[in-house]
Protein backbone atom coordinates (compact mmCIF):
# COMPACT_ATOMS: atom_id res chain seq x y z
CA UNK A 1 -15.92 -3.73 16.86
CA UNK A 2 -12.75 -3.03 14.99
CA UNK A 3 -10.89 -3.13 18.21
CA UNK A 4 -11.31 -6.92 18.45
CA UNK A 5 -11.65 -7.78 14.73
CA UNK A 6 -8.49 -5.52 13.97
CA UNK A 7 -6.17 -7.09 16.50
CA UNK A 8 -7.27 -11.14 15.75
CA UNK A 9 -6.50 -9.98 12.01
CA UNK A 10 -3.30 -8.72 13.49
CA UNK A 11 -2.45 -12.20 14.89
CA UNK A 12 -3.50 -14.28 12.29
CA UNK A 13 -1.01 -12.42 9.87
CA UNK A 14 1.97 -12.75 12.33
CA UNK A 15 0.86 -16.74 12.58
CA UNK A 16 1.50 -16.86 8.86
CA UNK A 17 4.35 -15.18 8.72
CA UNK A 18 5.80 -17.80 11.78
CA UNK A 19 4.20 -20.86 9.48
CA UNK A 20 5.66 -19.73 6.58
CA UNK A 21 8.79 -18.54 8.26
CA UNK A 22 9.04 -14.86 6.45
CA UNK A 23 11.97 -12.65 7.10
CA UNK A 24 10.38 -9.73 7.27
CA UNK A 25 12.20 -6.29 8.03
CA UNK A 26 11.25 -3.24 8.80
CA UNK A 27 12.79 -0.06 8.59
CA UNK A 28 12.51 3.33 10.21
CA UNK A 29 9.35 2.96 11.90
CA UNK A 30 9.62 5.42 14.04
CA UNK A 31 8.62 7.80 11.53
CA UNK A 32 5.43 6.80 12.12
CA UNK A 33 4.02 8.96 14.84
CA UNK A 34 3.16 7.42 17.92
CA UNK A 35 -0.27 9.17 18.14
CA UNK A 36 -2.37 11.40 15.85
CA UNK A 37 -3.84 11.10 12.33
CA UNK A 38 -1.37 10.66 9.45
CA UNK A 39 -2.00 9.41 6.05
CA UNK A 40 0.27 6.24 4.93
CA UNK A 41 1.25 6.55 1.35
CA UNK A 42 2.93 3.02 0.10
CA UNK A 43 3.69 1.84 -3.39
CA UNK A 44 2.12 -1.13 -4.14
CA UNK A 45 3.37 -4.19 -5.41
CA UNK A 46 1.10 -7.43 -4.13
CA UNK A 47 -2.35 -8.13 -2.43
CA UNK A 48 -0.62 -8.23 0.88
CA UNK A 49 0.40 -4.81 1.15
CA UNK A 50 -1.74 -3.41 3.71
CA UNK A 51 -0.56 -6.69 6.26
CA UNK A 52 2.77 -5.46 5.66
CA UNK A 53 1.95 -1.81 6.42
CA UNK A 54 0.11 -3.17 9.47
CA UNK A 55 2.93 -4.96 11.07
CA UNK A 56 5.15 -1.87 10.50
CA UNK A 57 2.53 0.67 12.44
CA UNK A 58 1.69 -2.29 14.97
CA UNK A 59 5.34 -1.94 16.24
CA UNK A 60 4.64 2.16 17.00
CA UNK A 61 1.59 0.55 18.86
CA UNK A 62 -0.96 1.87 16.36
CA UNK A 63 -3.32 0.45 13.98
CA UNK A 64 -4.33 1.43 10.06
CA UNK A 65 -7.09 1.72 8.56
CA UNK A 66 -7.23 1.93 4.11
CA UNK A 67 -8.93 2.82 1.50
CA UNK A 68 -9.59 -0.03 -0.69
CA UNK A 69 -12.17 -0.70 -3.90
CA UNK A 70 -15.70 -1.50 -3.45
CA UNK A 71 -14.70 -4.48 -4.57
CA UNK A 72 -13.04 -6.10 -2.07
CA UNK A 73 -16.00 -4.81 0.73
CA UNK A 74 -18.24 -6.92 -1.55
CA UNK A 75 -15.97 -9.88 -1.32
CA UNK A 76 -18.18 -13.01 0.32
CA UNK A 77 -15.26 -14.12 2.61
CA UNK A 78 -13.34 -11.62 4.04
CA UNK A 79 -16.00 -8.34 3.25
CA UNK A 80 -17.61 -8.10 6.28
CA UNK A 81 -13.87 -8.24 8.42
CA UNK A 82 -12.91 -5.16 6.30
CA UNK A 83 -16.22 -3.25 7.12
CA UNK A 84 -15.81 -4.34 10.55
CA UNK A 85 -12.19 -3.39 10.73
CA UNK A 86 -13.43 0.33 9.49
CA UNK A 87 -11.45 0.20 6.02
CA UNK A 88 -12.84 2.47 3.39
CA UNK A 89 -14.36 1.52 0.49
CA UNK A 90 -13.58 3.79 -2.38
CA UNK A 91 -14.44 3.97 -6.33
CA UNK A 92 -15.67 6.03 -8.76
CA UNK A 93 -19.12 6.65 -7.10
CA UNK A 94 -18.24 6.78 -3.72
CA UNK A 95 -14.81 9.04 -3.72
CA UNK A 96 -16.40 12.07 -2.06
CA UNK A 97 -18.01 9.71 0.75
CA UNK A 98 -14.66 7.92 1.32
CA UNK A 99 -13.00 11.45 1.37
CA UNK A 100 -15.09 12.33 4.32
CA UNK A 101 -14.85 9.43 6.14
CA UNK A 102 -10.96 9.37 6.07
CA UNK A 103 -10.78 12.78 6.43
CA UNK A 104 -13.09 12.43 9.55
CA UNK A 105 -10.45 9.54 11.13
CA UNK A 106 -7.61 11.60 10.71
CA UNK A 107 -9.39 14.51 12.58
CA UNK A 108 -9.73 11.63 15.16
CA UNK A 109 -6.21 10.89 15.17
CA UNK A 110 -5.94 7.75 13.04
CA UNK A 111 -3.78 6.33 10.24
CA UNK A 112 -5.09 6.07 7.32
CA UNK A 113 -3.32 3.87 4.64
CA UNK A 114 -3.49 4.70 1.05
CA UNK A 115 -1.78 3.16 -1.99
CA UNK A 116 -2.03 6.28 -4.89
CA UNK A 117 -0.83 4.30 -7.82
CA UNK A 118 -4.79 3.35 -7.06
CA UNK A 119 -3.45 -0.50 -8.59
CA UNK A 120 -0.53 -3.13 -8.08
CA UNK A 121 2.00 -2.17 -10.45
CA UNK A 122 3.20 -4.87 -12.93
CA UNK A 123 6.63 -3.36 -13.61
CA UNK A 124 7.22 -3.57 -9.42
CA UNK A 125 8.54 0.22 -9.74
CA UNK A 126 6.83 3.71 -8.74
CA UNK A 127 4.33 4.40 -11.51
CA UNK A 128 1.91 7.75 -11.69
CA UNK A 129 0.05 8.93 -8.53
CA UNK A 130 -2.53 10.31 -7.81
CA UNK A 131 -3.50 13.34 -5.70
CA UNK A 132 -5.93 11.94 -3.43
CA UNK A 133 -3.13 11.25 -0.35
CA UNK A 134 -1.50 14.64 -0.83
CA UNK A 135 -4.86 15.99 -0.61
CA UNK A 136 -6.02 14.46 2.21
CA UNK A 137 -2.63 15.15 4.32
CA UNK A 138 -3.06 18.65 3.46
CA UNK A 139 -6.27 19.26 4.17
CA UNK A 140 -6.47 18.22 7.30
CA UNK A 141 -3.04 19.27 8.70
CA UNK A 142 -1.47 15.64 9.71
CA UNK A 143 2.21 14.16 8.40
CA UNK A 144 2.11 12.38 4.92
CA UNK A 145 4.45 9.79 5.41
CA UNK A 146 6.12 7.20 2.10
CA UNK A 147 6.29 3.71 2.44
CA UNK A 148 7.82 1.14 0.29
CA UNK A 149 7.07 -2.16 0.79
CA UNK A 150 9.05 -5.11 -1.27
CA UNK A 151 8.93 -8.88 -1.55
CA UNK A 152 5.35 -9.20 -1.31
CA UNK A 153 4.91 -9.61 -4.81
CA UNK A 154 6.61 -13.08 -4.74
CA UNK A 155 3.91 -14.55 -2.33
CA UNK A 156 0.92 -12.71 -4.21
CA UNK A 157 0.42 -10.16 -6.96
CA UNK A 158 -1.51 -9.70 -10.17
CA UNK A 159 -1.39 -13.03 -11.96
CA UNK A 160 0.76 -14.93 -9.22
CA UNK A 161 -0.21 -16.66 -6.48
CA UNK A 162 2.63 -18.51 -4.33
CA UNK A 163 1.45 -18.29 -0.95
CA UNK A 164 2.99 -21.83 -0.32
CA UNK A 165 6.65 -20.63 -0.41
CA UNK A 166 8.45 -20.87 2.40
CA UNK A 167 11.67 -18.37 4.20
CA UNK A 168 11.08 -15.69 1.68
CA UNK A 169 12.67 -11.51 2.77
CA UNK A 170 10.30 -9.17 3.09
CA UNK A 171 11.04 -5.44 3.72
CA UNK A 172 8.95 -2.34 4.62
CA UNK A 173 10.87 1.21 4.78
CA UNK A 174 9.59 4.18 6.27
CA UNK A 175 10.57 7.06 5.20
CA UNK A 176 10.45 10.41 6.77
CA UNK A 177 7.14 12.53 7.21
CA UNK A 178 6.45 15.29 4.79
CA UNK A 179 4.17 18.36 6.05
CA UNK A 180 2.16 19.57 2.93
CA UNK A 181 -0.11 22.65 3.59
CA UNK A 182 -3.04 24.38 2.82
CA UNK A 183 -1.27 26.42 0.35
CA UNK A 184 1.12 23.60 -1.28
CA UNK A 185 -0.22 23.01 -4.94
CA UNK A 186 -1.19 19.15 -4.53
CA UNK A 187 0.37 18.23 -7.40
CA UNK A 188 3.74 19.43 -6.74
CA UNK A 189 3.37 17.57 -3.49
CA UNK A 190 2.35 14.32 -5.61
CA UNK A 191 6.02 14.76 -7.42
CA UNK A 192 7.72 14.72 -4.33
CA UNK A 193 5.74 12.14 -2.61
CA UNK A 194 6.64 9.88 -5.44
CA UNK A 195 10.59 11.27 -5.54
CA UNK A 196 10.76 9.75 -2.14
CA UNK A 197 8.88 6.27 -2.73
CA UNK A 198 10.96 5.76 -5.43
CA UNK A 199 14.48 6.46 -2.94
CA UNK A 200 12.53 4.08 -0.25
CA UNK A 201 11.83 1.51 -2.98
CA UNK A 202 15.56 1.87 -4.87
CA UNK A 203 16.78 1.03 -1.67
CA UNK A 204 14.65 -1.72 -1.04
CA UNK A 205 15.15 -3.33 -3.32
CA UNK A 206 19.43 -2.43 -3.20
CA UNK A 207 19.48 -3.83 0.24
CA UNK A 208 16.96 -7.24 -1.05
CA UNK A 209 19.34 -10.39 0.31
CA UNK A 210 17.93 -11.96 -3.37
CA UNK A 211 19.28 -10.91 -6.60
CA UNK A 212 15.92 -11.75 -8.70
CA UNK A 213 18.19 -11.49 -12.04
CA UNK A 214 15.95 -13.19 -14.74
CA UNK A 215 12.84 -13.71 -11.97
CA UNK A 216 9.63 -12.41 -13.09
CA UNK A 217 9.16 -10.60 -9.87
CA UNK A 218 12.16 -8.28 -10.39
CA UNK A 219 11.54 -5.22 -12.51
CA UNK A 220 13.35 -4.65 -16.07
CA UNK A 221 15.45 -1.90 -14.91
CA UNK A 222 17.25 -4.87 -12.27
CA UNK A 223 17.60 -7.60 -14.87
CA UNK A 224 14.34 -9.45 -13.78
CA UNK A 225 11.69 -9.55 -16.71
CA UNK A 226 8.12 -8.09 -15.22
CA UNK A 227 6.90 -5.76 -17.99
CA UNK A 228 8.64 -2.33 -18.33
CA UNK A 229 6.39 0.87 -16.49
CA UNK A 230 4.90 1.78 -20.12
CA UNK A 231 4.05 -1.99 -20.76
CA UNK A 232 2.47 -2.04 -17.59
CA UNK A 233 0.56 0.93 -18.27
CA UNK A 234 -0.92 -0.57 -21.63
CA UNK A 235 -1.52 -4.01 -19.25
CA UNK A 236 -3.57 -2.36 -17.37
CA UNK A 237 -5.70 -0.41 -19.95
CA UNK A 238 -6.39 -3.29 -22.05
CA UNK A 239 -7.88 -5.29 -18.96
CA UNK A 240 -9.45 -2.24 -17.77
CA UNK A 241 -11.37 -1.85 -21.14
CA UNK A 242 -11.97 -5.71 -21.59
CA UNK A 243 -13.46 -5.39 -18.14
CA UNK A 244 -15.89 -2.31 -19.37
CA UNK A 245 -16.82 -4.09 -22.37
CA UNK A 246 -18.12 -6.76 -19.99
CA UNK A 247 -20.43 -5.27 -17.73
CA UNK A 248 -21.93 -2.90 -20.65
């Protein structure tokens, strides 16, 4: 099923990004191998991530599949396309599951997506990772591969929606493969994974044709005014925690 569902997915993004007429470049691709499992490791910046990820490892001629939260599976509208597309739900009481079911498409040769901030970052820079991507590379022998992906966040990200605008850059860079091991401590492997999303992304965001100066989409560090990585942090905490509070 995901054969069909993936690829009419596929289109409809590309028909967006011809409607909305996105410049949208991509970088290095080729570092994406042209067959065999590989896990996709991408900061994360906006909702529409994984459709940029997707248009970068459609041009190798392959598709990718990611791990996501329950909830978006649970989602009423477009649930049932990411079941059917194969994506993996994961969360706090389904991690080992999701492990074995990515870990079981890379042994089948697939590409499996993963973003290991594990949330969109509000300062649009490289926060804290976590292990899970360096884990799964490892353990199953396959490339671990960074990504960064900017300009997303202007069209959709947490609290802005502006999927009206029109002509906006895009860029995904891919940057070369690492080859953890067996034997590589995971969370050295983590440091260096995010070393080299941050290079991708410091270039991304060098090369941007848009300044952003004073835009609330352009991190501190760059003149724009999104929160600073430790403001971000508390961001996230507080709603995490107001979120708790609710469902207790």
């Amino acid at each position: 099923m995901s054969e069909i569902i993936y690829p009419v997915a596929l289109f409809m993004v590309k028909a967006g990004q011809r409607v909305l007429r996105l410049r949208t470049r991509i970088v290095d691709e080729s570092h994406l191998p042209r067959a065999g499992g590989a896990v996709v490791a991408s900061n994360h910046v906006s909702y529409l991530d994984p459709f940029a990820i997707a248009l970068a490892a459609d041009k190798m001629g392959r598709m990718a599949r990611f791990l996501s939260t329950q909830e978006h599976f649970d989602h009423p509208v477009y649930g049932a396309a990411m079941r059917r597309m194969r994506h993996i739900a994961v969360g706090s009481s389904r991690d080992g599951e999701a492990y074995r079911t990515a870990t079981a498409a890379l042994d089948a040769g697939e590409l499996i997506g993963v973003f290991p901030e594990a949330t969109i970052a509000r300062s649009f820079t490289v926060q804290r990772l976590r292990t899970g991507a360096a884990r799964l590379a490892a353990g199953c022998g396959v490339p671990l591969v960074p990504v960064a992906v900017w300009g997303t966040q202007r069209l959709w990200t947490t609290r802005h929606r502006e999927l009206d605008q029109r002509g906006l850059p895009l860029t995904v860079i891919v940057g070369q493969p690492m080859l953890p091991t067996a034997d590589d401590d995971p969370d050295y492997v983590t440091i260096q994974l995010r070393d080299r999303m941050k290079e991708l992304l410091d270039r991304a965001q060098r090369e941007y044709p848009e300044s952003g100066t004073g835009q609330w989409w352009q991190p501190r560090h760059l003149g724009g005014s999104a929160p600073t990585p430790a403001e971000a942090v508390a961001l996230d905490a507080a709603e995490n925690a107001a979120r708790d509070r609710r469902e207790a």
